[in-house]
PDB file of N, CA and C in Angstrom:
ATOM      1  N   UNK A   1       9.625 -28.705 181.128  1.00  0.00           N
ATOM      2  CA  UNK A   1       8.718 -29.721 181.609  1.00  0.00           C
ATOM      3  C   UNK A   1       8.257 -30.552 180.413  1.00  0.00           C
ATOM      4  N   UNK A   2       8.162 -31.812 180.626  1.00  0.00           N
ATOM      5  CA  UNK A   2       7.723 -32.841 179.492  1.00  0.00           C
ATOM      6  C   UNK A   2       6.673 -33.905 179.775  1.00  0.00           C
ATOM      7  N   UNK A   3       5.149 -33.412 179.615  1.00  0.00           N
ATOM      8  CA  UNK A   3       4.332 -34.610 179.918  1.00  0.00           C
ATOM      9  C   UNK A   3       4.729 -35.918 179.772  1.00  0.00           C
ATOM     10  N   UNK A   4       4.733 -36.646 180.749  1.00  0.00           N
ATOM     11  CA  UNK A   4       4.811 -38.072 179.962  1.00  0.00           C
ATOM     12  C   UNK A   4       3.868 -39.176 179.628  1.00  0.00           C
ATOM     13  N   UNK A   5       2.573 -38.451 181.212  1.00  0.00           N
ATOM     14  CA  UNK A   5       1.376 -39.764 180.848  1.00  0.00           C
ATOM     15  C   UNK A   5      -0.110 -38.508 181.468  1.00  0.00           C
ATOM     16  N   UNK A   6      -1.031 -38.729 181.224  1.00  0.00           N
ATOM     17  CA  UNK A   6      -2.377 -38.191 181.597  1.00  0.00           C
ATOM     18  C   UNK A   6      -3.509 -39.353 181.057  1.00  0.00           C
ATOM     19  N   UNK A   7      -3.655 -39.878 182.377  1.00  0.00           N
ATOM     20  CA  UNK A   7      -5.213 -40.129 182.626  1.00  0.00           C
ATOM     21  C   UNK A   7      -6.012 -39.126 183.665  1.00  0.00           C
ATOM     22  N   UNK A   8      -7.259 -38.794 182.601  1.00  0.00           N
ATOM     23  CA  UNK A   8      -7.835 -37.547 183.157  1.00  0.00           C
ATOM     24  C   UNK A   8      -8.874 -37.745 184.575  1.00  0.00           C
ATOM     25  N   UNK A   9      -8.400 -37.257 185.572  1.00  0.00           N
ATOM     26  CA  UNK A   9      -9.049 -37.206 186.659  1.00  0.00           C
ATOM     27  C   UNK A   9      -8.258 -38.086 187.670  1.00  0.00           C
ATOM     28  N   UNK A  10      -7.347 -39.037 186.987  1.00  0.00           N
ATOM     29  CA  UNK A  10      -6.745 -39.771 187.881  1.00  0.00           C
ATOM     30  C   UNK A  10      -4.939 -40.238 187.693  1.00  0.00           C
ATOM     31  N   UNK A  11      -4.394 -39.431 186.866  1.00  0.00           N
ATOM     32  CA  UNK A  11      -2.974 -39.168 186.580  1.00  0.00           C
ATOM     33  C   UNK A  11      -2.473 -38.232 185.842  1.00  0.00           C
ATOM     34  N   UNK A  12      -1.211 -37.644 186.325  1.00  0.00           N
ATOM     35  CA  UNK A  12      -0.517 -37.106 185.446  1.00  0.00           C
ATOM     36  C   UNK A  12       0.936 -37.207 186.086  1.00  0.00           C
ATOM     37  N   UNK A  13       1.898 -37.546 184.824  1.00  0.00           N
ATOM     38  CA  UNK A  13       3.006 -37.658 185.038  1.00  0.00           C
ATOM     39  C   UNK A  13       3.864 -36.862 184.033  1.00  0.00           C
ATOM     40  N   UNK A  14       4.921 -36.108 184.627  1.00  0.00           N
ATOM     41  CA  UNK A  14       5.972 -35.301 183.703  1.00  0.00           C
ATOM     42  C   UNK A  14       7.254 -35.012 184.425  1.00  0.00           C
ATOM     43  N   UNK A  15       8.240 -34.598 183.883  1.00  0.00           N
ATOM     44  CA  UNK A  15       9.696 -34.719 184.321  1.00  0.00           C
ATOM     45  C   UNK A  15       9.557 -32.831 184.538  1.00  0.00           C
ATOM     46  N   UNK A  16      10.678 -32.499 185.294  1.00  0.00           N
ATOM     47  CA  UNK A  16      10.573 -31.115 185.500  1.00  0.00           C
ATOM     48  C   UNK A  16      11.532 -31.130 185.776  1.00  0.00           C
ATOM     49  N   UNK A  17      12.417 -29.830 185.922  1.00  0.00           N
ATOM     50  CA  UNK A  17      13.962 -29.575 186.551  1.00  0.00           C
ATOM     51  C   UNK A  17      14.821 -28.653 185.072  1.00  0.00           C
ATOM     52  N   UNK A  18      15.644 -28.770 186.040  1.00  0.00           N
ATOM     53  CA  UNK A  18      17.070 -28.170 184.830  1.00  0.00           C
ATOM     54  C   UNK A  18      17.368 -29.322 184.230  1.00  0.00           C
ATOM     55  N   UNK A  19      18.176 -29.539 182.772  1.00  0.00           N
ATOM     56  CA  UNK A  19      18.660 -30.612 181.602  1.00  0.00           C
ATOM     57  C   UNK A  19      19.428 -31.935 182.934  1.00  0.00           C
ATOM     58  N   UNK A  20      20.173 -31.279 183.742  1.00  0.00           N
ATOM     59  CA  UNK A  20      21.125 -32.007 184.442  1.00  0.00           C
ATOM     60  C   UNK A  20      20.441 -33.061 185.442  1.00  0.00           C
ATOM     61  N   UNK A  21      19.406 -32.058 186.396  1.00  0.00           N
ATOM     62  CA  UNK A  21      18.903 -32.781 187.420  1.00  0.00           C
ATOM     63  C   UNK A  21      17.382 -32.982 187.070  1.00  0.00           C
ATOM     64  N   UNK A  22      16.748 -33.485 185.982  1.00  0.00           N
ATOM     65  CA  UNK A  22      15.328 -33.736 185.775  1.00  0.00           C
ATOM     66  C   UNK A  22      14.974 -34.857 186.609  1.00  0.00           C
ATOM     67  N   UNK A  23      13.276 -34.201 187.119  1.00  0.00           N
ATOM     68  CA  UNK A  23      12.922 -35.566 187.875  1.00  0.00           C
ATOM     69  C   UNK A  23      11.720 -35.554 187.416  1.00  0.00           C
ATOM     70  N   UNK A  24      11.448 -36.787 188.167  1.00  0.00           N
ATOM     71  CA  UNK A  24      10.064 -37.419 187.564  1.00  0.00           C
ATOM     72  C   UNK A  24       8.930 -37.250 188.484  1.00  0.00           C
ATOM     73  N   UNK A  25       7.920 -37.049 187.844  1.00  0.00           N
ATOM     74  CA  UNK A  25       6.402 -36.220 189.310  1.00  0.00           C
ATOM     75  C   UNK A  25       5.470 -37.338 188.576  1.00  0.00           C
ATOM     76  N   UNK A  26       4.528 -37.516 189.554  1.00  0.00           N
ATOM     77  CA  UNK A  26       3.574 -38.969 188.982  1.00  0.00           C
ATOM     78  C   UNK A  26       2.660 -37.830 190.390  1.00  0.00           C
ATOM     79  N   UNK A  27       1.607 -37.299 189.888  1.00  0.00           N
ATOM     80  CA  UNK A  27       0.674 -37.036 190.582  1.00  0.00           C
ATOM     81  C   UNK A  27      -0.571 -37.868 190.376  1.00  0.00           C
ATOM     82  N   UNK A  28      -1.215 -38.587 191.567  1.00  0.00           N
ATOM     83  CA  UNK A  28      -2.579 -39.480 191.420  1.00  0.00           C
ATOM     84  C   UNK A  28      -3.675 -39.139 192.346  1.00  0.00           C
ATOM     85  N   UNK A  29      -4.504 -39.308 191.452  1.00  0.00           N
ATOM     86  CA  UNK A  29      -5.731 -38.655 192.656  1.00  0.00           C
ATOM     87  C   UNK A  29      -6.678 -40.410 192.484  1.00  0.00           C
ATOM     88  N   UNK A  30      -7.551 -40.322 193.586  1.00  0.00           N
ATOM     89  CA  UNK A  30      -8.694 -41.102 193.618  1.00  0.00           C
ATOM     90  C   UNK A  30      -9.491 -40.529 194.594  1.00  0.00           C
ATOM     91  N   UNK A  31     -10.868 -40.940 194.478  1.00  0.00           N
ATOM     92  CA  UNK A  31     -11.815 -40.953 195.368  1.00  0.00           C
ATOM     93  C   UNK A  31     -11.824 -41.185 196.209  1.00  0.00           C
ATOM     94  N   UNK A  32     -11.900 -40.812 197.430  1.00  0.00           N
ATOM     95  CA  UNK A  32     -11.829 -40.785 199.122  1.00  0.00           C
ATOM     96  C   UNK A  32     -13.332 -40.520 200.219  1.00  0.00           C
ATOM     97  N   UNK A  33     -14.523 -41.318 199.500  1.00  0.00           N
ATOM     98  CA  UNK A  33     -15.508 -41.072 199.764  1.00  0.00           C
ATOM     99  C   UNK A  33     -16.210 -39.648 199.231  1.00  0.00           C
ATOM    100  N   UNK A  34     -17.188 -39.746 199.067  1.00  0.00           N
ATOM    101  CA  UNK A  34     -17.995 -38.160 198.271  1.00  0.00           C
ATOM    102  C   UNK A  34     -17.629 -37.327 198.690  1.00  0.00           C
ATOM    103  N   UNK A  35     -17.008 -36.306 197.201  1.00  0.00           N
ATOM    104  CA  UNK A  35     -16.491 -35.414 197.376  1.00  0.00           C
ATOM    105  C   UNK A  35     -15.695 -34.761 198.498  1.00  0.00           C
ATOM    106  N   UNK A  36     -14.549 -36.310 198.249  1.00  0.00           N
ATOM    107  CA  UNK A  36     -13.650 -36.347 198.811  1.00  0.00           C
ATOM    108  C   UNK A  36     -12.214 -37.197 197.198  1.00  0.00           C
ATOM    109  N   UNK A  37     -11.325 -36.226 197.865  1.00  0.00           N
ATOM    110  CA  UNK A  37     -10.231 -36.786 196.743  1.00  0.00           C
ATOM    111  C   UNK A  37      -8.982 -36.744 197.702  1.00  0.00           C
ATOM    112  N   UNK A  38      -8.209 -38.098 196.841  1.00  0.00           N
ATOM    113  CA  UNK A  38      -7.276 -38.254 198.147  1.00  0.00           C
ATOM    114  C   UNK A  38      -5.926 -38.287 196.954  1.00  0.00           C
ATOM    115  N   UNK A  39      -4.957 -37.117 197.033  1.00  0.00           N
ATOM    116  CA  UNK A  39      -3.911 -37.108 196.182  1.00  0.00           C
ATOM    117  C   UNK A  39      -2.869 -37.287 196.466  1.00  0.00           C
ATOM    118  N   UNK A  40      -1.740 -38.260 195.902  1.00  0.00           N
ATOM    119  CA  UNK A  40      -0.693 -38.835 195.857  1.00  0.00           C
ATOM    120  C   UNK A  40       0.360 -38.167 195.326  1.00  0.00           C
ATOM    121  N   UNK A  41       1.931 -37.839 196.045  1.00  0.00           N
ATOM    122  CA  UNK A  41       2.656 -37.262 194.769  1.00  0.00           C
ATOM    123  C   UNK A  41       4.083 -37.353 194.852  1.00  0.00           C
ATOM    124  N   UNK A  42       4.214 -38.548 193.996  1.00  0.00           N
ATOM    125  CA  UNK A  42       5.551 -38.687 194.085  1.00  0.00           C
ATOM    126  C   UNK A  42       6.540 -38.473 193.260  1.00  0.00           C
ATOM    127  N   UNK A  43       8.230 -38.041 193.519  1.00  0.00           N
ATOM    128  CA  UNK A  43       8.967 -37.447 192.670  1.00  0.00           C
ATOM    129  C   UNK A  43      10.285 -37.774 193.076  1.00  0.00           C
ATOM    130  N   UNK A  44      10.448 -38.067 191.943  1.00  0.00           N
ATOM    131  CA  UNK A  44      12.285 -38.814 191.758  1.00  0.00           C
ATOM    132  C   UNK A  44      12.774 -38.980 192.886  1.00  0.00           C
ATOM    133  N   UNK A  45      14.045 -39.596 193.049  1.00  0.00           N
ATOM    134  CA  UNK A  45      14.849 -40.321 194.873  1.00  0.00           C
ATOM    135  C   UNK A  45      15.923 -39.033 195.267  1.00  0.00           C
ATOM    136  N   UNK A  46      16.369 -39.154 195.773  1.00  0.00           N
ATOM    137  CA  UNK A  46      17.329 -38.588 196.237  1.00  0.00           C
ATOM    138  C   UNK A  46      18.382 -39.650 197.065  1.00  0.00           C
ATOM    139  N   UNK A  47      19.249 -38.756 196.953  1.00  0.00           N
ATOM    140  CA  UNK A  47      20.490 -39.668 197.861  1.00  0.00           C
ATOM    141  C   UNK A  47      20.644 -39.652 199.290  1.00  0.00           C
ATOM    142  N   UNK A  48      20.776 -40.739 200.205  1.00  0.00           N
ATOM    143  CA  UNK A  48      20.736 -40.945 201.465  1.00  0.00           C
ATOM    144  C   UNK A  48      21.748 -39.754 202.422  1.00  0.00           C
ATOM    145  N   UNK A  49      21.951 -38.649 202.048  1.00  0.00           N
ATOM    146  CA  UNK A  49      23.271 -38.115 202.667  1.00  0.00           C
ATOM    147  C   UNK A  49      22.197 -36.555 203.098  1.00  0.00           C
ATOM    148  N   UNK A  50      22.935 -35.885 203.467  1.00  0.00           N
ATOM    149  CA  UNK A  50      22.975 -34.651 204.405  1.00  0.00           C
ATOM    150  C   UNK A  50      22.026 -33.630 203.049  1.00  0.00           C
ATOM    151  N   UNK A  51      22.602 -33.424 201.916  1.00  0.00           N
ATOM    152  CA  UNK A  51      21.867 -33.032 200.622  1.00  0.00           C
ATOM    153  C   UNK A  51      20.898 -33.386 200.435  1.00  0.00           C
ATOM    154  N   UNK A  52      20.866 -34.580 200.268  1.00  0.00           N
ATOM    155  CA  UNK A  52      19.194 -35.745 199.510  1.00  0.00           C
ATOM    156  C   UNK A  52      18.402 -35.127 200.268  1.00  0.00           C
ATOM    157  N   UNK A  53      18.824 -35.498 202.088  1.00  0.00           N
ATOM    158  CA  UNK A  53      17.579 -35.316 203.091  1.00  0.00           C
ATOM    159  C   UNK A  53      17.198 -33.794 202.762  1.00  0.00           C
ATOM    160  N   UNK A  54      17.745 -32.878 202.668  1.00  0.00           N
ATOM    161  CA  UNK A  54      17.670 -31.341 202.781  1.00  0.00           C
ATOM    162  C   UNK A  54      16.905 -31.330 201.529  1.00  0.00           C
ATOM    163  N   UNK A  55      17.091 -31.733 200.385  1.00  0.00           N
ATOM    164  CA  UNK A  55      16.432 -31.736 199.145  1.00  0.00           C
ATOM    165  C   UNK A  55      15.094 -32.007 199.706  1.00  0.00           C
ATOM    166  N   UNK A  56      14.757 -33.023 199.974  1.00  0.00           N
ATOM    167  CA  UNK A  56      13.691 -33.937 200.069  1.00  0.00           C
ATOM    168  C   UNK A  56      12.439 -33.368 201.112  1.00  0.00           C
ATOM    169  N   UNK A  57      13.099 -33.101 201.912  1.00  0.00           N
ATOM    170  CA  UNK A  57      12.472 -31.963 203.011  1.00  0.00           C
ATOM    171  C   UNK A  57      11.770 -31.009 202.326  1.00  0.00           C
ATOM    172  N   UNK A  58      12.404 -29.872 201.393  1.00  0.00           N
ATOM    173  CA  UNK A  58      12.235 -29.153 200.783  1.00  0.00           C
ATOM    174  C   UNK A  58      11.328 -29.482 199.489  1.00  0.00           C
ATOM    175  N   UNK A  59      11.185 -30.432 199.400  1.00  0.00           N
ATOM    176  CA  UNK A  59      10.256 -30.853 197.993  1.00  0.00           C
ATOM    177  C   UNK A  59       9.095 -30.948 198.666  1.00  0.00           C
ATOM    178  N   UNK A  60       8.863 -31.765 199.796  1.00  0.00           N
ATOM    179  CA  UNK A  60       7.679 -32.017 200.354  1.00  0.00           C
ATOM    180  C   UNK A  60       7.141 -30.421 201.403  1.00  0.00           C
ATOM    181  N   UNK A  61       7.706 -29.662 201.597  1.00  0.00           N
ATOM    182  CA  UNK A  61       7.117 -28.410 201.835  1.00  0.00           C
ATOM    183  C   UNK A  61       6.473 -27.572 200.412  1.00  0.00           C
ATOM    184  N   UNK A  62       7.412 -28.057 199.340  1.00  0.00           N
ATOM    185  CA  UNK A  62       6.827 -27.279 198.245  1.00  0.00           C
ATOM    186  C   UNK A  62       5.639 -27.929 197.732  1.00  0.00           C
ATOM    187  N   UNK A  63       5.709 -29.137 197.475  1.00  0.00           N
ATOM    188  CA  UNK A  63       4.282 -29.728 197.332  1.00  0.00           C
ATOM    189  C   UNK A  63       3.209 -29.531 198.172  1.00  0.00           C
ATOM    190  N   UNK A  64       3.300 -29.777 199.568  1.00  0.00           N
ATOM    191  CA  UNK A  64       2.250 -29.289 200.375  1.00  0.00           C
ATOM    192  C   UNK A  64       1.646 -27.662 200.121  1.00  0.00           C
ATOM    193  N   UNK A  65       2.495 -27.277 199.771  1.00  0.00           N
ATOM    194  CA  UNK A  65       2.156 -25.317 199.638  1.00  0.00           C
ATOM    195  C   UNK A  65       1.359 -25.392 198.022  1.00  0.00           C
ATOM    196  N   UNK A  66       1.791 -26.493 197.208  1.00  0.00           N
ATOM    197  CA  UNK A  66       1.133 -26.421 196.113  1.00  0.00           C
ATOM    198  C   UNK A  66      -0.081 -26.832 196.293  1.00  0.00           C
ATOM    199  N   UNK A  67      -0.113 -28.228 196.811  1.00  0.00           N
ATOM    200  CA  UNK A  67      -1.532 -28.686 196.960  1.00  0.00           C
ATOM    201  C   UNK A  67      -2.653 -27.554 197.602  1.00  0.00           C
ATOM    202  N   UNK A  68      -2.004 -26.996 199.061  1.00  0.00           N
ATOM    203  CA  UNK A  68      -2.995 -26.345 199.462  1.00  0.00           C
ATOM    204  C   UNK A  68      -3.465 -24.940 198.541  1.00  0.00           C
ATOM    205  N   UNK A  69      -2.648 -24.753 197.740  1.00  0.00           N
ATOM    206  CA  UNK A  69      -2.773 -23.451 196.674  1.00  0.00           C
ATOM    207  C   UNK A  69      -3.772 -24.092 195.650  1.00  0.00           C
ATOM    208  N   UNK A  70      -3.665 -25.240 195.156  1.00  0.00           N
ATOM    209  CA  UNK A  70      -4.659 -26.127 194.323  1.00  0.00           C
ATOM    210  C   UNK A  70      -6.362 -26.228 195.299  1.00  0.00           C
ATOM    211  N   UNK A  71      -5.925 -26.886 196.656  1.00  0.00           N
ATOM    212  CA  UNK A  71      -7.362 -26.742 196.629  1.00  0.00           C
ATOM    213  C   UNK A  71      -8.841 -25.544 197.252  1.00  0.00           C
ATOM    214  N   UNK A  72      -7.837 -24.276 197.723  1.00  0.00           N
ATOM    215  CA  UNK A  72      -7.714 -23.369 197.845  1.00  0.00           C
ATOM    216  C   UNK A  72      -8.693 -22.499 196.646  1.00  0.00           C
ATOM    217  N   UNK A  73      -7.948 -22.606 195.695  1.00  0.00           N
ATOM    218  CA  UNK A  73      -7.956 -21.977 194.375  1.00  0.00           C
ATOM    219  C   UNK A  73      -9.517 -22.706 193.760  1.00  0.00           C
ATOM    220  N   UNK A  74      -9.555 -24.259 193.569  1.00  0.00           N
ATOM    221  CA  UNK A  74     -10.693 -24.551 193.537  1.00  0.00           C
ATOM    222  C   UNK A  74     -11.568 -25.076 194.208  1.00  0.00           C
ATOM    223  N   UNK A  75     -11.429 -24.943 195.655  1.00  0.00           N
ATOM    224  CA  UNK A  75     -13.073 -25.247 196.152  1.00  0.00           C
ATOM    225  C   UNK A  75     -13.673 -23.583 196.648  1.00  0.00           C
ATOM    226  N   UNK A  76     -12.416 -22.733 196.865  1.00  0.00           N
ATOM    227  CA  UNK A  76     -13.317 -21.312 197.351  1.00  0.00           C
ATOM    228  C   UNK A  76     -12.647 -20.437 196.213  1.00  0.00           C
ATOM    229  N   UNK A  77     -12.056 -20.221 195.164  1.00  0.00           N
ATOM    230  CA  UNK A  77     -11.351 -19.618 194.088  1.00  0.00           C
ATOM    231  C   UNK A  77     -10.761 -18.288 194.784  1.00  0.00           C
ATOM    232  N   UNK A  78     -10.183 -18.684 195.762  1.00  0.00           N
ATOM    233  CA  UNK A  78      -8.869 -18.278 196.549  1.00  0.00           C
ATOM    234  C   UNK A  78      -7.343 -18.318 195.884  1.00  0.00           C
ATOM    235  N   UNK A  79      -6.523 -17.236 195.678  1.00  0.00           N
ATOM    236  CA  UNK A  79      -4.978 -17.013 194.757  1.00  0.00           C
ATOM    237  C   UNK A  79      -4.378 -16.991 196.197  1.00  0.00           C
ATOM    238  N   UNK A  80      -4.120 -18.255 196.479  1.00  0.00           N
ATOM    239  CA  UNK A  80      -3.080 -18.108 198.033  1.00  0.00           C
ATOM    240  C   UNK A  80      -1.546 -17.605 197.648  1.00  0.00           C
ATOM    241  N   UNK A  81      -1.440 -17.679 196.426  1.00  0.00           N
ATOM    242  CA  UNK A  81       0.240 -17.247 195.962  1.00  0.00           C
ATOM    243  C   UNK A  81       0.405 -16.056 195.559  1.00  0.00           C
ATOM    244  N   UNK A  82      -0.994 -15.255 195.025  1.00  0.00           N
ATOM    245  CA  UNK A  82      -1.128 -13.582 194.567  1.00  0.00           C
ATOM    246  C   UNK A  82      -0.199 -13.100 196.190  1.00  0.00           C
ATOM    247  N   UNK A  83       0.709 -12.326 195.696  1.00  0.00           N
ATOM    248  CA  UNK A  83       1.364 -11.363 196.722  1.00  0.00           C
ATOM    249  C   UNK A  83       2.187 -12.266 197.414  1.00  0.00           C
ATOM    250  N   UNK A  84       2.589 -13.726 197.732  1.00  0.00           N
ATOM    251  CA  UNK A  84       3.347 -14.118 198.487  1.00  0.00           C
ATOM    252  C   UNK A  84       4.884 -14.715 198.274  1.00  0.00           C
ATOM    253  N   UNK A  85       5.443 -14.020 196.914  1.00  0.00           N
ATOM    254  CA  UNK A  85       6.849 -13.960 196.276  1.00  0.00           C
ATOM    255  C   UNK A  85       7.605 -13.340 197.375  1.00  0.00           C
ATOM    256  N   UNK A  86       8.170 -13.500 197.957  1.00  0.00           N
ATOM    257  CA  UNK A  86       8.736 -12.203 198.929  1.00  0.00           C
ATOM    258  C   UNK A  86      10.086 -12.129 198.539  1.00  0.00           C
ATOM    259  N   UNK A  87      10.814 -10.782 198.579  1.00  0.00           N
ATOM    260  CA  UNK A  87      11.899 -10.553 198.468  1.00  0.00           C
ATOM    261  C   UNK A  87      13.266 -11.597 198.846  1.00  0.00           C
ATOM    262  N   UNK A  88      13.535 -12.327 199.947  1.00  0.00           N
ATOM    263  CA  UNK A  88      13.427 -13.827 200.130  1.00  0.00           C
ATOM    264  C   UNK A  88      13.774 -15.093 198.852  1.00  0.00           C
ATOM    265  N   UNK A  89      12.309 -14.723 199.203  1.00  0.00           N
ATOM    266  CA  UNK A  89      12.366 -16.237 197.748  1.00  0.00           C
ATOM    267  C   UNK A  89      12.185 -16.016 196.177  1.00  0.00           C
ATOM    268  N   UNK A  90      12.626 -14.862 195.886  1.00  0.00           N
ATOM    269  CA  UNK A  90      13.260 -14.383 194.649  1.00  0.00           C
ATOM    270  C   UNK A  90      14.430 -14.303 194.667  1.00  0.00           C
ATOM    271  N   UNK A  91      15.322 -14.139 195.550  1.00  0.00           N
ATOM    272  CA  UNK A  91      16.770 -14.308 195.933  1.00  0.00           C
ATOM    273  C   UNK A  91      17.255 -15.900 195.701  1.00  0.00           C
ATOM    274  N   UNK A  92      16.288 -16.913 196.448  1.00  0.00           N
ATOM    275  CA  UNK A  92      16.590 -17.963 196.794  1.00  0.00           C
ATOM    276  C   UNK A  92      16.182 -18.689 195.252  1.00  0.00           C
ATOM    277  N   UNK A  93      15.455 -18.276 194.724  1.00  0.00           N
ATOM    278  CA  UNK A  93      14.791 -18.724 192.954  1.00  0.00           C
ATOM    279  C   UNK A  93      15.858 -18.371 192.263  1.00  0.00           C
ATOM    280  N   UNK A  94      16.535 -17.476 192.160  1.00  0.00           N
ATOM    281  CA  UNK A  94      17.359 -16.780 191.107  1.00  0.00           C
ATOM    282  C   UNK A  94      18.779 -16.860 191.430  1.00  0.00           C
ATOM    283  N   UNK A  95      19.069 -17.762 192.479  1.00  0.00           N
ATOM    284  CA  UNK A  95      20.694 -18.673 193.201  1.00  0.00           C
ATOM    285  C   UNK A  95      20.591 -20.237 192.746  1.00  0.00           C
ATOM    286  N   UNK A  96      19.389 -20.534 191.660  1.00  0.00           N
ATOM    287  CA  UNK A  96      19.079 -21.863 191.460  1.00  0.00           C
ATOM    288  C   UNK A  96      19.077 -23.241 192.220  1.00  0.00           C
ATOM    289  N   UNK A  97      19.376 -24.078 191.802  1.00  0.00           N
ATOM    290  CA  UNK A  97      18.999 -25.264 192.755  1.00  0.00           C
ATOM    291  C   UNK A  97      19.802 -24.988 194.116  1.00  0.00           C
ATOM    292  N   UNK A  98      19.443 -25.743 195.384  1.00  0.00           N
ATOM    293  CA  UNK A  98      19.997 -25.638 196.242  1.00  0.00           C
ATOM    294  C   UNK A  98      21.297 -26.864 196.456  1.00  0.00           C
ATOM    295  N   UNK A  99      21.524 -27.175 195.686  1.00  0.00           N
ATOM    296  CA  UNK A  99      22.781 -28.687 195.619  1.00  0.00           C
ATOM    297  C   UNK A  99      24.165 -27.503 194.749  1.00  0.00           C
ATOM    298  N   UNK A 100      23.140 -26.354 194.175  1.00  0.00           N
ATOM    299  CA  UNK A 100      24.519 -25.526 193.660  1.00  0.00           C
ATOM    300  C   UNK A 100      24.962 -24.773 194.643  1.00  0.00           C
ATOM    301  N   UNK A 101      24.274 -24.684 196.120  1.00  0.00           N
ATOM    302  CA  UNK A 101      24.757 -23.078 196.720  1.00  0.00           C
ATOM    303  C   UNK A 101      26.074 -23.801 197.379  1.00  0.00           C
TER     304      UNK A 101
END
């Protein structure tokens, strides 16, 4: 992972991935009325075909599971991810990207 930009409270951007397929994450937050925050998060394209979509699908389930683990963690200091590795998705982590299976 390689920071590329941080403004504090309201950006951060860094590339993530394997050497081959790095992408780019631009997470943005702003204010959404008091104590309210409304976060943005976007990450590299994908290609219009049967892969991209399946990729893409899959990115936006993982972000959603992150976010809610983020605000989870800090508004009630809740570990929604303590214990939820499952046998599963250590299989599916350790077969690497899914464009290789």
């Amino acid at each position: 992972m390689k920071i590329l930009d941080v403004v504090p409270e309201h950006r951060l951007v860094f590339t993530w991935g394997v050497a081959e397929q790095e992408t780019r994450v631009t997470i943005e937050m702003e204010t959404d009325g008091p104590g309210t925050t409304a976060v943005t998060v976007t990450e590299g394209s994908w290609e219009p075909d049967e892969a991209g979509i399946k990729s893409y699908g899959g990115q936006i389930q993982g972000w959603t599971s992150v976010l809610f683990c983020l605000k989870a963690s800090l508004e009630h200091d809740i570990d929604l991810r303590k214990g939820s590795i499952t046998r599963r998705h250590r299989e599916l982590i350790s077969a690497g990207p899914a464009s290789k299976r």
